[in-house]
Protein backbone atom coordinates (compact mmCIF):
# COMPACT_ATOMS: atom_id res chain seq x y z
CA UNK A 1 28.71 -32.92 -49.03
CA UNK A 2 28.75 -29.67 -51.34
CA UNK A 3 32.62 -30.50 -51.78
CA UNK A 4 31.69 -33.64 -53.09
CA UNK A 5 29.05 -32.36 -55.48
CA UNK A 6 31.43 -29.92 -56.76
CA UNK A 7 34.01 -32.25 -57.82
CA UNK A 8 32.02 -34.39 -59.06
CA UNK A 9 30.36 -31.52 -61.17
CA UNK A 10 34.17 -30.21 -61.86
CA UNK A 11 34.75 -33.66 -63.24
CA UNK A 12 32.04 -34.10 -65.36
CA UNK A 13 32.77 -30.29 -66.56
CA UNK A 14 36.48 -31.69 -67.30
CA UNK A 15 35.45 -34.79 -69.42
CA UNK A 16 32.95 -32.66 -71.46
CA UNK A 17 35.77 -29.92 -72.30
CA UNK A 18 34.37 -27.74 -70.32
CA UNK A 19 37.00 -24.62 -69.06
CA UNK A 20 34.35 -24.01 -65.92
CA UNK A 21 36.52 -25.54 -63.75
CA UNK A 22 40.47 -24.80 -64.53
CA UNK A 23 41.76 -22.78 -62.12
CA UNK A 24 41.32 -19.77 -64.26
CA UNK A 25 39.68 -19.38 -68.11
CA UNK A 26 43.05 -18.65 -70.00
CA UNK A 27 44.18 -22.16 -68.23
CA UNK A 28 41.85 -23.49 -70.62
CA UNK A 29 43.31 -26.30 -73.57
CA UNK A 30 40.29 -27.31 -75.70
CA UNK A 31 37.47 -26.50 -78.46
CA UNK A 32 36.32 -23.24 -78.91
CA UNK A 33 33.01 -23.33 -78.44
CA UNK A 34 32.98 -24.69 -74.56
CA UNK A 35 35.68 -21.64 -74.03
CA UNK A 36 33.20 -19.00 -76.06
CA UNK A 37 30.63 -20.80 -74.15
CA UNK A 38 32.41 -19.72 -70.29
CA UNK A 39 34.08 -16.88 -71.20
CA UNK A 40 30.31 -15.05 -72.78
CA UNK A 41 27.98 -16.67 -71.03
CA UNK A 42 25.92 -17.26 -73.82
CA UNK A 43 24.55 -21.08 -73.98
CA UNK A 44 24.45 -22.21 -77.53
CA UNK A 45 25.66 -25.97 -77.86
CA UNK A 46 27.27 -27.37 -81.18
CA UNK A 47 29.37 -26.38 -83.87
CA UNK A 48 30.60 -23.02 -84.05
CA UNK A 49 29.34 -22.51 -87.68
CA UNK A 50 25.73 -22.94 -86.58
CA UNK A 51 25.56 -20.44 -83.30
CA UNK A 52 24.25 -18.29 -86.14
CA UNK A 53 21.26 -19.66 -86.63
CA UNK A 54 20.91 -21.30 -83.30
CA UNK A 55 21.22 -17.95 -81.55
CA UNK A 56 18.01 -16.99 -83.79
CA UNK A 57 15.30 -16.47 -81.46
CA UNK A 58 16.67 -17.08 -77.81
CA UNK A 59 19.70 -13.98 -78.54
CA UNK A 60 19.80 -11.06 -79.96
CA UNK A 61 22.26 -10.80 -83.13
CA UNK A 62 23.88 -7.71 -85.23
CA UNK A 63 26.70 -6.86 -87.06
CA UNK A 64 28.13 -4.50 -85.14
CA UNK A 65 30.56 -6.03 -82.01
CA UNK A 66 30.28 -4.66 -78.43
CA UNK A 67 32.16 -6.01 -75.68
CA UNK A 68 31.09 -9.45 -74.83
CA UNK A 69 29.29 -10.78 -78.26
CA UNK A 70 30.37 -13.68 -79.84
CA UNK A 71 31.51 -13.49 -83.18
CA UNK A 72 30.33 -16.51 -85.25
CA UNK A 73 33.23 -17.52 -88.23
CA UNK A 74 31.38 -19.29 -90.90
CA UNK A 75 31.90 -22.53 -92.06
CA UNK A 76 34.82 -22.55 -94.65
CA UNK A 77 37.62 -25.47 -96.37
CA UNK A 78 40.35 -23.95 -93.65
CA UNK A 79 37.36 -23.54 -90.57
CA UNK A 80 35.40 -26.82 -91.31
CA UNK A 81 33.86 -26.26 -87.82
CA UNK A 82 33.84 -22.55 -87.84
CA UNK A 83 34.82 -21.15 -85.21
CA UNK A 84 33.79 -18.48 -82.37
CA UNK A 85 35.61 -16.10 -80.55
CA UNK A 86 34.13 -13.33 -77.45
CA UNK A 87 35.09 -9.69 -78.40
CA UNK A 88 37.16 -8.05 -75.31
CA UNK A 89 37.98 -4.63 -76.46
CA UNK A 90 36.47 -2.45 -78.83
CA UNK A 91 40.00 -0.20 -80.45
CA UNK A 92 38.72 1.29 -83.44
CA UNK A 93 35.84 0.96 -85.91
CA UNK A 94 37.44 -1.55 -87.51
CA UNK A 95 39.44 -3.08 -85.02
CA UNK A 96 38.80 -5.52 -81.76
CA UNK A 97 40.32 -7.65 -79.58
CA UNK A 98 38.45 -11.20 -78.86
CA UNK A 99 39.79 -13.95 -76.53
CA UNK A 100 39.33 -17.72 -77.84
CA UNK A 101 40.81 -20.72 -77.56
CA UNK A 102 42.14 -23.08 -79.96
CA UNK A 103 43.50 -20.80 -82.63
CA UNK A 104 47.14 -20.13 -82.87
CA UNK A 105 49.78 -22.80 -81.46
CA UNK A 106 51.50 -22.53 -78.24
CA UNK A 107 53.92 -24.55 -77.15
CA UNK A 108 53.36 -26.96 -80.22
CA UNK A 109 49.96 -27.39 -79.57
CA UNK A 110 46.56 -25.63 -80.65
CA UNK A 111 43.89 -25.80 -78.17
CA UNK A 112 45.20 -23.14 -75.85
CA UNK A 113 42.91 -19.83 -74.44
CA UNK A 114 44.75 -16.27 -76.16
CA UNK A 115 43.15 -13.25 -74.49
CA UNK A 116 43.07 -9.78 -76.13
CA UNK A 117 44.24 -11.01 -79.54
CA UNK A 118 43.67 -8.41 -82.35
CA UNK A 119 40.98 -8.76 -85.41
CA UNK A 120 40.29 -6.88 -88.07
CA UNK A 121 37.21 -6.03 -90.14
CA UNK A 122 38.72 -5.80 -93.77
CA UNK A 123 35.63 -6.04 -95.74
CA UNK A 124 35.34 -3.46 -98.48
CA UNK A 125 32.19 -1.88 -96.84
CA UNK A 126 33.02 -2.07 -93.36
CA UNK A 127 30.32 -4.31 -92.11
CA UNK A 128 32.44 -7.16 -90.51
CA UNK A 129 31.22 -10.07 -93.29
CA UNK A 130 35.47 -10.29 -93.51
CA UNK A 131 38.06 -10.13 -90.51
CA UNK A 132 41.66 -11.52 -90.35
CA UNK A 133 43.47 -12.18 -87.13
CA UNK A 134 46.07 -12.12 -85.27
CA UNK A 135 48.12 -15.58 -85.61
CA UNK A 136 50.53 -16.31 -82.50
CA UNK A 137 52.84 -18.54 -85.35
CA UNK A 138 53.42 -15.66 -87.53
CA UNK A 139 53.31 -12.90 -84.95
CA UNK A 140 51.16 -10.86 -86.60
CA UNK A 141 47.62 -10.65 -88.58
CA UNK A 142 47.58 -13.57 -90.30
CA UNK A 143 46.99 -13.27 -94.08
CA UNK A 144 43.42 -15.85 -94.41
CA UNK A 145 40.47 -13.52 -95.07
CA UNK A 146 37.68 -15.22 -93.04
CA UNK A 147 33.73 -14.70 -93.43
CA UNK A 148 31.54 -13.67 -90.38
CA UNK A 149 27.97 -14.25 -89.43
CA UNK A 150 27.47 -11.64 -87.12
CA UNK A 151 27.90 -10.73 -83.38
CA UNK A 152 25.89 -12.77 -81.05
CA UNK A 153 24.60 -10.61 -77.98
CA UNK A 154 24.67 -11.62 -74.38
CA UNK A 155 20.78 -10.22 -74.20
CA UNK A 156 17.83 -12.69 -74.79
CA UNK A 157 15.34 -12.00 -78.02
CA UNK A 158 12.86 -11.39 -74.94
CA UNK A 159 14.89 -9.60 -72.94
CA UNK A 160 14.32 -12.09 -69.87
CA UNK A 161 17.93 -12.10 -69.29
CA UNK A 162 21.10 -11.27 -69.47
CA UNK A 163 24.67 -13.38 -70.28
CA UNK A 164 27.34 -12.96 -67.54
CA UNK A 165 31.14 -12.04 -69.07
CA UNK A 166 33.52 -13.81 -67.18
CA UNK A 167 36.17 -11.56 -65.38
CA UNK A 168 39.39 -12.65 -67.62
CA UNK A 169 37.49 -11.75 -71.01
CA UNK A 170 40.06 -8.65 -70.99
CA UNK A 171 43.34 -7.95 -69.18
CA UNK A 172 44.41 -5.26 -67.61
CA UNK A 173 46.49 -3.24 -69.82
CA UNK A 174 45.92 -4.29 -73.65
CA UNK A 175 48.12 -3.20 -76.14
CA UNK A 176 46.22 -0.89 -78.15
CA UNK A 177 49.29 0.50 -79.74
CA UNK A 178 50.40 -2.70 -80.89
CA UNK A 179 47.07 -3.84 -82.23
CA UNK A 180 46.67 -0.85 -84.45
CA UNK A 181 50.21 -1.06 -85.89
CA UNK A 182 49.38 -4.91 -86.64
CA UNK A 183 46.21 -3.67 -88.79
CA UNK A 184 47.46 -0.81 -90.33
CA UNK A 185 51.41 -1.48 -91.12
């Protein structure tokens, strides 16, 4: 019976775009917001653009990333849905690795998971208001400035609980090296 409750649950998971049931996170193909959803364990529903506000109250929020926190992309002409991404590595002050989905194109199509991909704060203050990132099609940072909310944290405004990571947010060996000498070439 708790097989049949599963895949029925798996099912419903699958029609809603949900990655909780692919046989592992980076076999995700979708939205980004079910994957930052997953992979953070934060549970904000809608648009990426308004996690922002939505997080306001139930999640703590800064402008600093830690392993983990969402970062919220606002709204823009090229992001008309935002977008959201979960910060896996902290490399420098200035540089991170997130993993989303649906941002660069593999195999022809966007939609796919990307773990560890590089992102850079290149705001003239250093206060992450500006990143760029790392773009599969151009194999490097791509050259779109995008503005940033802030960092949503996996720890409740009341500090009731606590989001769960999921184990593939990071891989094993990320290439520092070659994140830094994407930044600062």
């Amino acid at each position: 019976m708790r097989c049949v409750f599963r895949l029925l649950a798996c099912s419903a998971a699958l029609l809603a775009g949900s990655p909780l049931c692919a046989g592992s996170l980076l076999d995700y193909v979708g939205e980004c917001v079910p994957f930052a959803r997953a992979a953070s364990g934060i549970q904000i529903y809608g648009d990426a653009w308004t996690w922002w506000s939505k997080a306001a109250g139930h999640y703590q929020r800064g402008d600093v990333p830690r392993v983990g926190s969402v970062i919220v992309f606002s709204k823009t002409s090229r992001l008309p849905m935002g977008h959201v991404a979960v910060i896996s590595r902290i490399v420098d002050p200035r540089v991170v690795m997130v993993t989303h989905a649906n941002w660069s194109r593999q195999n022809g199509r966007r939609g796919h998971a990307e773990q560890d991909v590089t992102l850079t704060d290149v705001s003239a203050d250093n206060t992450w208001r500006e990143v760029k990132v790392w773009y599969r099609d151009m194999d490097g940072l791509g050259s779109t400035t995008y503005p940033v909310s802030g960092f949503i944290y996996g720890s409740a405004v009341d500090g009731a609980r606590r989001a769960h990571v999921a184990p593939e947010l990071t891989g094993r060996d990320p290439d520092y090296v070659g994140a830094l000498l994407d930044v600062y070439r």
